[in-house]
Protein backbone atom coordinates (compact mmCIF):
# COMPACT_ATOMS: atom_id res chain seq x y z
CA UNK A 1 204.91 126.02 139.42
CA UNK A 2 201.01 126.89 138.97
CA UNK A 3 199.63 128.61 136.54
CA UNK A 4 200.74 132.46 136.76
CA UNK A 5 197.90 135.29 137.38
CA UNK A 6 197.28 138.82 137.66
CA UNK A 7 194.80 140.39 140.84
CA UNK A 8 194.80 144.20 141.25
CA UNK A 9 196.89 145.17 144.41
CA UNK A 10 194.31 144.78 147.60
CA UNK A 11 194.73 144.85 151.44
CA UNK A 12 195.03 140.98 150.99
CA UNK A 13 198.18 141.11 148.92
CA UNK A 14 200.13 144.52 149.83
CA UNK A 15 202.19 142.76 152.69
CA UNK A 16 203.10 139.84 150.76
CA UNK A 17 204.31 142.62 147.98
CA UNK A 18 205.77 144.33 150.04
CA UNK A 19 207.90 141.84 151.34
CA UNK A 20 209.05 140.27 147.96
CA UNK A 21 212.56 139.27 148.95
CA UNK A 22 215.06 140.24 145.86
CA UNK A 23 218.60 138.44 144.99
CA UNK A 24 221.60 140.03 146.50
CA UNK A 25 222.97 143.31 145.30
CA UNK A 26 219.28 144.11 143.35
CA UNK A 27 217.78 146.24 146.07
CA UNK A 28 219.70 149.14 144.68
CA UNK A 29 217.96 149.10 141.47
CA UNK A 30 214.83 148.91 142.88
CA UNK A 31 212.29 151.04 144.99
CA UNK A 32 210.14 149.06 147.59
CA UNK A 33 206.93 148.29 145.94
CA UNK A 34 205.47 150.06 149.28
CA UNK A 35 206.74 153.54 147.61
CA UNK A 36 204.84 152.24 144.46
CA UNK A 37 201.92 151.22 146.15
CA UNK A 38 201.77 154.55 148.32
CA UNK A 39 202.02 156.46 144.15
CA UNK A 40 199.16 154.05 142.90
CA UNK A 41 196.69 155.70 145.25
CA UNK A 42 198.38 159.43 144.63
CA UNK A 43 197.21 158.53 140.82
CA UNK A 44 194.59 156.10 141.29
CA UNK A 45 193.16 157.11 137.37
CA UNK A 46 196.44 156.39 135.63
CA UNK A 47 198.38 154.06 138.18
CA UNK A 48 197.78 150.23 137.63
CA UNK A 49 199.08 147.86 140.41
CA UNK A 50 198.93 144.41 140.35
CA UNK A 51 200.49 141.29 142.00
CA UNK A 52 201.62 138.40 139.67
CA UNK A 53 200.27 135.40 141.53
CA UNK A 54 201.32 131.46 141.31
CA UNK A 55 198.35 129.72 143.02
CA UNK A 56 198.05 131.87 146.47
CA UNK A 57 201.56 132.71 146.74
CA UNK A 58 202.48 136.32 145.36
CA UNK A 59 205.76 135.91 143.38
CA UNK A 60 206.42 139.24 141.80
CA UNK A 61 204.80 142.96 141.63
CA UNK A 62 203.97 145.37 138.60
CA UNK A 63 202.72 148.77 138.45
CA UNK A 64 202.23 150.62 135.00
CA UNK A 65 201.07 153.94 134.31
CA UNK A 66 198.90 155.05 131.74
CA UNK A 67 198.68 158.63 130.93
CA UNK A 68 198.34 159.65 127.68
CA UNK A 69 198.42 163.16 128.41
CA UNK A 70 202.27 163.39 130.15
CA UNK A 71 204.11 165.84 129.30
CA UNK A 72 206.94 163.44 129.11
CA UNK A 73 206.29 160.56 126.32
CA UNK A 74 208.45 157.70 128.09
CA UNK A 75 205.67 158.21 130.79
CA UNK A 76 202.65 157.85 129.08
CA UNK A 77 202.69 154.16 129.05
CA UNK A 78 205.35 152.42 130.89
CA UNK A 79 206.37 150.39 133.11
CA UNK A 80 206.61 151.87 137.02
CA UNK A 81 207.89 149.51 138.85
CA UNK A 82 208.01 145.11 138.42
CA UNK A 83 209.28 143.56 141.05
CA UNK A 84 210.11 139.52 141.26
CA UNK A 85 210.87 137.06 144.22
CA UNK A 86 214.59 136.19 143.86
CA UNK A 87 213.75 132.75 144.20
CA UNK A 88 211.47 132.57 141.32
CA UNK A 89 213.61 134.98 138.95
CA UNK A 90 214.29 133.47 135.40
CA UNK A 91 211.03 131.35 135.24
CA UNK A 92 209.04 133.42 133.39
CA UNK A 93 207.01 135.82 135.93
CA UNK A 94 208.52 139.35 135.49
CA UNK A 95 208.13 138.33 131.53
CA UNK A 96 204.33 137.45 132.29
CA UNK A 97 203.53 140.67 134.10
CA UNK A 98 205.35 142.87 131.88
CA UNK A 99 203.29 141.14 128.85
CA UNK A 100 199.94 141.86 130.26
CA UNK A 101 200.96 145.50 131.16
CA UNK A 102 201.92 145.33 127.38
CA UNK A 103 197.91 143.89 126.76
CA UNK A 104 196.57 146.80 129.00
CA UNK A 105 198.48 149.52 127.69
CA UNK A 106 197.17 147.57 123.74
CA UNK A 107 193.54 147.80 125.34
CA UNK A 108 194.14 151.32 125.96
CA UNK A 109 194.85 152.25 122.38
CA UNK A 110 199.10 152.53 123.29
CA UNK A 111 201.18 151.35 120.57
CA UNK A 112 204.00 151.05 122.60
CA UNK A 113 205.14 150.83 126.76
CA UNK A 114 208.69 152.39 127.76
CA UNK A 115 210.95 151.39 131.07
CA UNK A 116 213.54 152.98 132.43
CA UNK A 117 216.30 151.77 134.03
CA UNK A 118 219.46 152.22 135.63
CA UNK A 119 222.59 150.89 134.48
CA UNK A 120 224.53 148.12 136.22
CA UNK A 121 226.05 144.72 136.63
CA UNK A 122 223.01 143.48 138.61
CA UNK A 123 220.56 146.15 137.30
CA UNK A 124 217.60 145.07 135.06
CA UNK A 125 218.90 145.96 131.70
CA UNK A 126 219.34 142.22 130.20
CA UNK A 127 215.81 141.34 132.09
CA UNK A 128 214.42 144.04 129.50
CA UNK A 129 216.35 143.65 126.49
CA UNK A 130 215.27 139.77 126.66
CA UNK A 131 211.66 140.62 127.16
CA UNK A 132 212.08 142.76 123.70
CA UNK A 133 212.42 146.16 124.83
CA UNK A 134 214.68 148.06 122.40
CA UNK A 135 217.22 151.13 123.96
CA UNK A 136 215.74 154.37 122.65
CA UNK A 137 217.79 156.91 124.33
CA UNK A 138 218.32 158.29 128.04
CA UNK A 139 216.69 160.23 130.39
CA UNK A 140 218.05 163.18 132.21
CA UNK A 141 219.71 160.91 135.52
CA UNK A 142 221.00 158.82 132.90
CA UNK A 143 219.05 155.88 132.86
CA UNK A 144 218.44 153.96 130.30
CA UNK A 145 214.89 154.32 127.93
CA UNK A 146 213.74 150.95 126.46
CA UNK A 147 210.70 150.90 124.13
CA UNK A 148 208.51 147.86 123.61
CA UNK A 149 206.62 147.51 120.63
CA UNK A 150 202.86 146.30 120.77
């Protein structure tokens, strides 16, 4: 494994984001980054895409949103959507790009980031609670709020 890095989502790296193959039974808990990519340029001044690379390969996805004037607050920094390669789950990339989204949202003047999630055996839940987000309470579907301190 290389050295992990961010690069804004581009017409170089939307297939290979795209295509990010997950681990059996995950792709219910998670919308195609192409339906997050399509929202990024809906919202182009709060959305913020990027691609977690290792060397030229891209190994995992993350889109944040910034908007400190939602009406909603677990929207006003959070995390969208963070997608990783099954094959190179539990080696530290989802935790990278959720970190820098966590630097961003610090550079913005946030205090905080939320994600929301859906409960379930192979859902994301213990992903989060290991990365240090904290359940703060539910949303209206029922899926779980998680707040990470910054």
């Amino acid at each position: 494994m290389g050295e992990l890095r961010l690069e804004e989502l581009s017409a170089k790296t939307i297939v290979a984001a795209n295509n990010l193959t997950l681990r059996r039974g995950q792709e219910q808990f998670v919308t195609p980054p192409s339906y997050a990519i399509a929202d990024s340029f809906l919202n182009p001044v709060t959305s913020w895409p990027r691609v977690v690379l290792d060397e030229d390969r891209v190994v995992g996805f993350i889109r944040g949103n910034f908007d400190p004037d939602a009406t909603q607050e677990e929207f006003r920094s959070c995390v969208w959507r963070v997608t990783v390669a099954g094959d190179r789950q539990g080696t530290g990339v989802g935790k990278f790009a959720v970190l820098a989204l966590a630097e961003e949202a610090k550079s913005r003047g946030f205090d905080h980031i939320t994600a929301l999630w859906e409960p379930g055996d192979d859902g994301p839940e213990e992903f989060f609670l290991r990365v240090g987000f904290v359940i703060t309470g539910q949303s209206q579907y029922g899926e779980n709020i998680g707040t990470l301190s910054i």
